[in-house]
Protein backbone atom coordinates (compact mmCIF):
# COMPACT_ATOMS: atom_id res chain seq x y z
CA UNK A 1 18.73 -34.45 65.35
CA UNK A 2 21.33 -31.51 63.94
CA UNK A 3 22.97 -34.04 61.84
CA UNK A 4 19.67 -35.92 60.62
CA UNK A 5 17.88 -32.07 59.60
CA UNK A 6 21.06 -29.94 59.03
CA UNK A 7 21.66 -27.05 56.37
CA UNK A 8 21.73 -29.62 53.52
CA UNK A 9 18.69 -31.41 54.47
CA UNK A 10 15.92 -28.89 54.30
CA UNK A 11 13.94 -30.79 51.90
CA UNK A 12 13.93 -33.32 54.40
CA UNK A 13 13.06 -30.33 57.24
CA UNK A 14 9.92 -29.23 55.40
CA UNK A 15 8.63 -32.38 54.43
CA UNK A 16 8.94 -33.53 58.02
CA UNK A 17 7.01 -30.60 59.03
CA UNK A 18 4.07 -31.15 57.08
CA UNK A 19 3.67 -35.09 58.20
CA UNK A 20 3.90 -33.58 61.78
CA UNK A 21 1.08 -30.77 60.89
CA UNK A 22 -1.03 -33.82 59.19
CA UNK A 23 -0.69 -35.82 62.76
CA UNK A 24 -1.56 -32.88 65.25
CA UNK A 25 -4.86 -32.28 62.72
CA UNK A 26 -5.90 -36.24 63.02
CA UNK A 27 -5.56 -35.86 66.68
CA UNK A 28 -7.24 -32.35 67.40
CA UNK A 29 -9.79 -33.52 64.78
CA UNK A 30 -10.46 -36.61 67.27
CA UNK A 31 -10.65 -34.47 70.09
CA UNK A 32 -12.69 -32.15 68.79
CA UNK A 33 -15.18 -35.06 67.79
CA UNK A 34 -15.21 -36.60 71.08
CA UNK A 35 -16.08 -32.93 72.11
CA UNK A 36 -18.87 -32.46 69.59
CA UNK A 37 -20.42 -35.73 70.60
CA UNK A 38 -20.08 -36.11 73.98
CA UNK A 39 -21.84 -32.84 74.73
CA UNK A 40 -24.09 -33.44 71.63
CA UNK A 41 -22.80 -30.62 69.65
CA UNK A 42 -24.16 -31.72 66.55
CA UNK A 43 -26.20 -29.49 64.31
CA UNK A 44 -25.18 -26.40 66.26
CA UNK A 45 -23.03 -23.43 66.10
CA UNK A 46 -20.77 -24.10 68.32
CA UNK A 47 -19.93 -27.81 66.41
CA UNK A 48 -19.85 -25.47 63.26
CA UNK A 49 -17.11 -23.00 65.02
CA UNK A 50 -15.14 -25.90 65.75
CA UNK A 51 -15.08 -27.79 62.67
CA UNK A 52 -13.59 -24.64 61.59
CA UNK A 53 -10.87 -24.03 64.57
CA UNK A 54 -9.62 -27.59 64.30
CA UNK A 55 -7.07 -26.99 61.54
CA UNK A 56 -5.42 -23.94 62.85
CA UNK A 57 -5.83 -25.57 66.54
CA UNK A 58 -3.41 -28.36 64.95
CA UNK A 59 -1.25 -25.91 63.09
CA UNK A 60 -0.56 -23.83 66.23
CA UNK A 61 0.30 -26.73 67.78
CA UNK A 62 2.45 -28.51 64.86
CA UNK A 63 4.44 -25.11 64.09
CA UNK A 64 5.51 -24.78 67.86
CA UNK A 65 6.71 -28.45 67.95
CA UNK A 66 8.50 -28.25 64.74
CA UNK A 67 10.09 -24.96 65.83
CA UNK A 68 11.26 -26.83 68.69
CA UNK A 69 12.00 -30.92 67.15
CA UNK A 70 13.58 -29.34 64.24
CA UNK A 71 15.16 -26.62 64.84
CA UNK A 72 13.09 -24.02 62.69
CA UNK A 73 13.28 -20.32 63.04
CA UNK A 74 10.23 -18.57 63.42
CA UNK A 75 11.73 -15.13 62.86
CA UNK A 76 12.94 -16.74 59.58
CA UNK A 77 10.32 -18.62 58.55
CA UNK A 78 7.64 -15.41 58.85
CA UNK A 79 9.71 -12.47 57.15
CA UNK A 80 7.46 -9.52 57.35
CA UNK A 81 9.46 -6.67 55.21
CA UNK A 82 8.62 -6.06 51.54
CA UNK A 83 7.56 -3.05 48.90
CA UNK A 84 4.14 -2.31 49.16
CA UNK A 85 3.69 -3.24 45.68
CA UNK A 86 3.57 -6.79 46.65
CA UNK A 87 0.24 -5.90 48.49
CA UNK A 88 -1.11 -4.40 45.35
CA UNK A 89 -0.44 -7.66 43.48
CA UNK A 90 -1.63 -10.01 45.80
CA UNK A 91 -5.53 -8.19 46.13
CA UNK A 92 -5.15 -8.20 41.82
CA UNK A 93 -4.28 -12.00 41.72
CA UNK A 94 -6.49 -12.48 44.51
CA UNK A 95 -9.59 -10.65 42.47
CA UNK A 96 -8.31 -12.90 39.61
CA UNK A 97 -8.32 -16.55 41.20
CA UNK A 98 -12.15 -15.24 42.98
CA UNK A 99 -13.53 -14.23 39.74
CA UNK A 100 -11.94 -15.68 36.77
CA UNK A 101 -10.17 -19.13 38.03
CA UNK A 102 -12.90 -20.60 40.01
CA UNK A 103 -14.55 -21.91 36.96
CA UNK A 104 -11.44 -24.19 36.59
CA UNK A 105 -12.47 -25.98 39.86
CA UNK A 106 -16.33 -26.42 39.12
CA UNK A 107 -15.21 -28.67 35.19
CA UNK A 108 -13.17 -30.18 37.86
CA UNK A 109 -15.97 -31.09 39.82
CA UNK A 110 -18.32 -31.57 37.09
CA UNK A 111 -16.03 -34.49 35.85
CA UNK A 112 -15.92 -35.90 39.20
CA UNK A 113 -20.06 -36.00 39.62
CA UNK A 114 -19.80 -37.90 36.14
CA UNK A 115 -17.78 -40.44 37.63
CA UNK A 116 -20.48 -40.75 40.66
CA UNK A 117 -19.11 -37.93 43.29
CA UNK A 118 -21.35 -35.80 45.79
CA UNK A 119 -19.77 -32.52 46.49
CA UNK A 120 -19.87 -31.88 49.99
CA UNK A 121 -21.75 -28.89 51.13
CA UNK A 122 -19.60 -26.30 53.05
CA UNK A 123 -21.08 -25.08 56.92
CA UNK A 124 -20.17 -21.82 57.54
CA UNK A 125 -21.52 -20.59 61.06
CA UNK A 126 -24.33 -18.71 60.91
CA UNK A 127 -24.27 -15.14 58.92
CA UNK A 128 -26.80 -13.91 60.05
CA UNK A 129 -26.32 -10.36 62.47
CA UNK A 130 -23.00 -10.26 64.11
CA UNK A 131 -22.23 -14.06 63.11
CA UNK A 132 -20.15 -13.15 59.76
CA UNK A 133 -17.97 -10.99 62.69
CA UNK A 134 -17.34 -14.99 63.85
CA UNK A 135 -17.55 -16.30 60.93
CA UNK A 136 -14.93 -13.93 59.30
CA UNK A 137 -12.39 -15.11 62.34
CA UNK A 138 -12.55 -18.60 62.33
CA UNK A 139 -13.12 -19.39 58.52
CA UNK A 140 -10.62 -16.35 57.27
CA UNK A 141 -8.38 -14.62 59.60
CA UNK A 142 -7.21 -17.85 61.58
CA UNK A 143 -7.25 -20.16 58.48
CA UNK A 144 -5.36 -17.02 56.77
CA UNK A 145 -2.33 -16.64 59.42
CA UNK A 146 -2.05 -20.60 60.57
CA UNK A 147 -2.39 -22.09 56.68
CA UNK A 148 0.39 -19.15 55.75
CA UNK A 149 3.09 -19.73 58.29
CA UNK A 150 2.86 -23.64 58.06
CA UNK A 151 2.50 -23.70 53.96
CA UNK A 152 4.48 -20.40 52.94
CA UNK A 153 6.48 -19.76 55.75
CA UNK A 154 8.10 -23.09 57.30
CA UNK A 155 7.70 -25.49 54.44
CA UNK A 156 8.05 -23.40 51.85
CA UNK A 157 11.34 -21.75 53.26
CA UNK A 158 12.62 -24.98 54.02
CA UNK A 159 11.66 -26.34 50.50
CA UNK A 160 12.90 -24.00 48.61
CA UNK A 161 16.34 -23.90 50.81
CA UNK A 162 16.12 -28.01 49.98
CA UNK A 163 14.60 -28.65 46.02
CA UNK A 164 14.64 -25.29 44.52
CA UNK A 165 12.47 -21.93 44.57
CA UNK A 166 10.51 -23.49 41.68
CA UNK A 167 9.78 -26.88 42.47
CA UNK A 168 9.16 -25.87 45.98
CA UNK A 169 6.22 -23.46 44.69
CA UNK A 170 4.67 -26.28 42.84
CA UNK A 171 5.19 -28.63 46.13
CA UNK A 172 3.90 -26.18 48.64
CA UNK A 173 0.94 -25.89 46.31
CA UNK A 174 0.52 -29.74 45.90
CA UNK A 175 0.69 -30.35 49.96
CA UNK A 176 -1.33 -27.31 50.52
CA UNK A 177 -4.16 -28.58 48.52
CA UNK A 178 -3.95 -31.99 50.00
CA UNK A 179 -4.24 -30.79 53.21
CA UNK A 180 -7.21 -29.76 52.44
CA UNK A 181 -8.69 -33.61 52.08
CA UNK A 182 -11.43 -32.47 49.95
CA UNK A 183 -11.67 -33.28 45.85
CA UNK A 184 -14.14 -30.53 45.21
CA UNK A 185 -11.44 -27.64 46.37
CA UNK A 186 -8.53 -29.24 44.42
CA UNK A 187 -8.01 -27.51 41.62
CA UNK A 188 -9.19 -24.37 43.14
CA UNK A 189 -6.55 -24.63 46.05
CA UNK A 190 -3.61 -25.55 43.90
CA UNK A 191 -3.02 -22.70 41.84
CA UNK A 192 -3.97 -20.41 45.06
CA UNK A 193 -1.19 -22.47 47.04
CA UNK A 194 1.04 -22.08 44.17
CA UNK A 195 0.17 -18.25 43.92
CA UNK A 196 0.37 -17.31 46.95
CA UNK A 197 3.88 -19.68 47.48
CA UNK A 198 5.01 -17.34 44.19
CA UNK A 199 4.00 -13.84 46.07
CA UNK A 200 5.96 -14.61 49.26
CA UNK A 201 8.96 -15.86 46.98
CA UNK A 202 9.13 -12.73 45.29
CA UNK A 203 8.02 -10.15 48.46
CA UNK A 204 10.49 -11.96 50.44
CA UNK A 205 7.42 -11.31 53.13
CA UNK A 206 4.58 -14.06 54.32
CA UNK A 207 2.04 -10.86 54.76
CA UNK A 208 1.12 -10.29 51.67
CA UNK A 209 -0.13 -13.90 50.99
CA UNK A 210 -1.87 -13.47 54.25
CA UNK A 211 -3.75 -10.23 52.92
CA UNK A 212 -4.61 -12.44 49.44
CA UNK A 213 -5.48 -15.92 51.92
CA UNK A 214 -7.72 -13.50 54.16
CA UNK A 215 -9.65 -11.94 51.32
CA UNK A 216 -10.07 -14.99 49.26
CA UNK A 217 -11.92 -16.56 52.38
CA UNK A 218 -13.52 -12.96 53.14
CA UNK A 219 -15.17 -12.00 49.89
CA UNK A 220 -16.63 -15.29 49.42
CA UNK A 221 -18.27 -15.09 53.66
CA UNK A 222 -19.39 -11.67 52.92
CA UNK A 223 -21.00 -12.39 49.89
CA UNK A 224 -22.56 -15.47 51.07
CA UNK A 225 -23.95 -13.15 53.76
CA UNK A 226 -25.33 -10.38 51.34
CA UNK A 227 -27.41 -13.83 49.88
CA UNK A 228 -25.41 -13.20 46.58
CA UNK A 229 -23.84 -16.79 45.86
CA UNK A 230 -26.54 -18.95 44.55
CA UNK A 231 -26.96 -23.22 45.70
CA UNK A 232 -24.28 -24.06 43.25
CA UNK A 233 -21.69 -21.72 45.15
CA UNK A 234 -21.72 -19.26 42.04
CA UNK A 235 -21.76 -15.65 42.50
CA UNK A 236 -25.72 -14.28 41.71
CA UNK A 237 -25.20 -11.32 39.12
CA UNK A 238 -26.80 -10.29 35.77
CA UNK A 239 -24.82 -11.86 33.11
CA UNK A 240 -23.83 -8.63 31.34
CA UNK A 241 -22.00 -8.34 34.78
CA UNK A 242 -20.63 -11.51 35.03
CA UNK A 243 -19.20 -11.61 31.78
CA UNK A 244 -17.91 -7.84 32.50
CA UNK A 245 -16.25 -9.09 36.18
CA UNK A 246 -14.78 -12.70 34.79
CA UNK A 247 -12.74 -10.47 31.78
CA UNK A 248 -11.36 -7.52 34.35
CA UNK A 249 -10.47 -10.90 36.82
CA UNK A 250 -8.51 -12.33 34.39
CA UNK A 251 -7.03 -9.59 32.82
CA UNK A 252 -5.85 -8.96 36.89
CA UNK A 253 -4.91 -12.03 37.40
CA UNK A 254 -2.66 -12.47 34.42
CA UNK A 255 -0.80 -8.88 35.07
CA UNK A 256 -0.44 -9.70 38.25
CA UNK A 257 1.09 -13.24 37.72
CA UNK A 258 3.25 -11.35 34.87
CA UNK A 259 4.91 -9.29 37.18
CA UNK A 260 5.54 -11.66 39.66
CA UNK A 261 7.40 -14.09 37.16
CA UNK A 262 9.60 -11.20 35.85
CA UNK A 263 10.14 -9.89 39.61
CA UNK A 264 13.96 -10.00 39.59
CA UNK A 265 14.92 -12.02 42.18
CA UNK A 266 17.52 -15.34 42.05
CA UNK A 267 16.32 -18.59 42.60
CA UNK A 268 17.79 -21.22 44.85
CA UNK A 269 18.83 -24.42 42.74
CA UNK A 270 18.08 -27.79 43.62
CA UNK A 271 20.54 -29.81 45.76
CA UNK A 272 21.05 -33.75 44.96
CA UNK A 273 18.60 -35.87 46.85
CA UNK A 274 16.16 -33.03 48.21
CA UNK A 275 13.51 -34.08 46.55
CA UNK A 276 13.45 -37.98 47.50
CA UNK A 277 14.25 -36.42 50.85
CA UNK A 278 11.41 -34.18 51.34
CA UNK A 279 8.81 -36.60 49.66
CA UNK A 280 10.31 -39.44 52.04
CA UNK A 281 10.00 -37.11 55.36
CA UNK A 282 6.45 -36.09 54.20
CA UNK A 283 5.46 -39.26 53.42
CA UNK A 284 3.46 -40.01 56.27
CA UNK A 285 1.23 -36.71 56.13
CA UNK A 286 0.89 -37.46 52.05
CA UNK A 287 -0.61 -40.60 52.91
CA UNK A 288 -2.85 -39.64 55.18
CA UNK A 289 -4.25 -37.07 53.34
CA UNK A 290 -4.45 -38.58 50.45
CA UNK A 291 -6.73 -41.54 51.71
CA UNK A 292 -9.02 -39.09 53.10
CA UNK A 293 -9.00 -37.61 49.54
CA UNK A 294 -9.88 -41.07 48.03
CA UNK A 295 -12.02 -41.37 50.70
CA UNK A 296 -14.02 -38.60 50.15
CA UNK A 297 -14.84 -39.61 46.63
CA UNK A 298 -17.16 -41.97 47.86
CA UNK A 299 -18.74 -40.71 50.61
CA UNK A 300 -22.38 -40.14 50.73
């Protein structure tokens, strides 16, 4: 196992790390089914709470076996130390992909509904009294610190040790958003993947992309509770306010990305062969996900 994911083989490391993270979700996914029908779950909160815990269940899970199978460093993976500047950046590109980028996603979807698609509707559990307390832990906090020490911590240090600080930023992105399985949060959860990959390469810390993960999920459970996001998953505001909010998001998120790029910090190269190997290790969670992708396009 040393020889077959040694120093020179991270590529093949990280991508072997997201097939296993892809297999623990099918299976805790099945589990959690069996669970929601066997005790006929369905339609309640507790199936809602669930659906939500099943992904970080699986990541738990796939992070402690990959820690283990391929000899991964947790302490290495999950640096914690940075300037608090980073912080600072990742709320403004945060405020940025909320407010300004989102847009990006709905043409995306837009296209798709052309073309015969049915967005899915989202479940949160219930807002209402203490339930955005619940609702705020299972769809933000967990989702923020599982999703960031798979994606940003042991692929993307393994990645970027294997194909390159920049490819692996696009690649962590790519297999962040497929993860996901869902077409309507593509576009959306690309650039965030890719963003928040970019913040923890230039902190040299996996909080700060926590903070931005956490608050991304956050703001939009917290304004779904105030009743301010509208059927169509829009933000309700008067459009003087609107158009006021999308300009200071983007002008945000563009200094923020700015100063991020132009962070001096080196870059690890690509080795020879990193990329076919990570690609060929990770083939078996691409797959997967991406038929439940193509699947999703046509379901009802």
């Amino acid at each position: 196992m040393n020889q077959l994911f040694g120093e020179k083989t991270s590529g093949a490391r990280a991508g072997a790390v997201y097939s296993t993270a892809v297999c623990f979700y099918i299976v805790v996914s099945l589990i959690f089914s069996l669970i929601i029908g066997g005790a006929n779950l369905q339609g309640t909160q507790a199936e809602s709470y669930l659906n939500f815990l099943c992904a970080p269940v699986a990541i738990a899970f796939s992070l402690a076996v990959s820690s283990k199978l391929y000899k991964i460093s947790f302490r290495t993976s999950a640096p914690v130390k940075c300037s608090p500047k980073y912080y600072a950046l990742a709320i403004a590109a945060v405020f940025g992909l909320l407010f300004a980028l989102s847009p990006l996603n709905e043409l995306f979807v837009s296209l798709l509904e052309k073309l015969g698609y049915s967005a899915p509707q989202t479940s949160l559990p219930p807002l209402e009294g203490g339930g955005v307390v619940g609702a705020l832990i299972v769809a933000a906090l967990l989702p923020a610190v599982c999703e960031e020490l798979l994606f940003r911590g042991y692929i993307l240090t393994n990645a970027s040790a294997g194909v390159g600080t920049v490819r692996a930023v696009f690649i962590t992105g790519f297999l962040f958003s497929l993860f996901h399985g869902s077409a309507a949060q593509t576009i959306y959860q690309f650039i965030c993947g890719c963003v928040f990959a970019l913040i923890v390469v230039r902190s040299g810390s996996i909080l700060p992309a926590m903070l931005a993960h956490f608050l991304n999920n956050a703001t939009i459970i917290i304004l779904g509770a105030l009743s301010l996001i509208d059927e169509s998953g829009n933000v309700s505001m008067p459009q003087s306010a609107f158009i006021t909010v999308t300009v200071l998001a983007a002008l945000s998120f563009a200094a923020a990305l700015a100063l991020l790029i132009l962070d001096k910090k080196p870059a690890e190269s690509c080795k020879k062969g990193e990329v076919r190997n990570l690609f060929l290790w990770g083939s078996v969670g691409i797959f997967i996900m991406a038929l439940i992708w193509i699947l999703g396009l046509f379901s009802l």
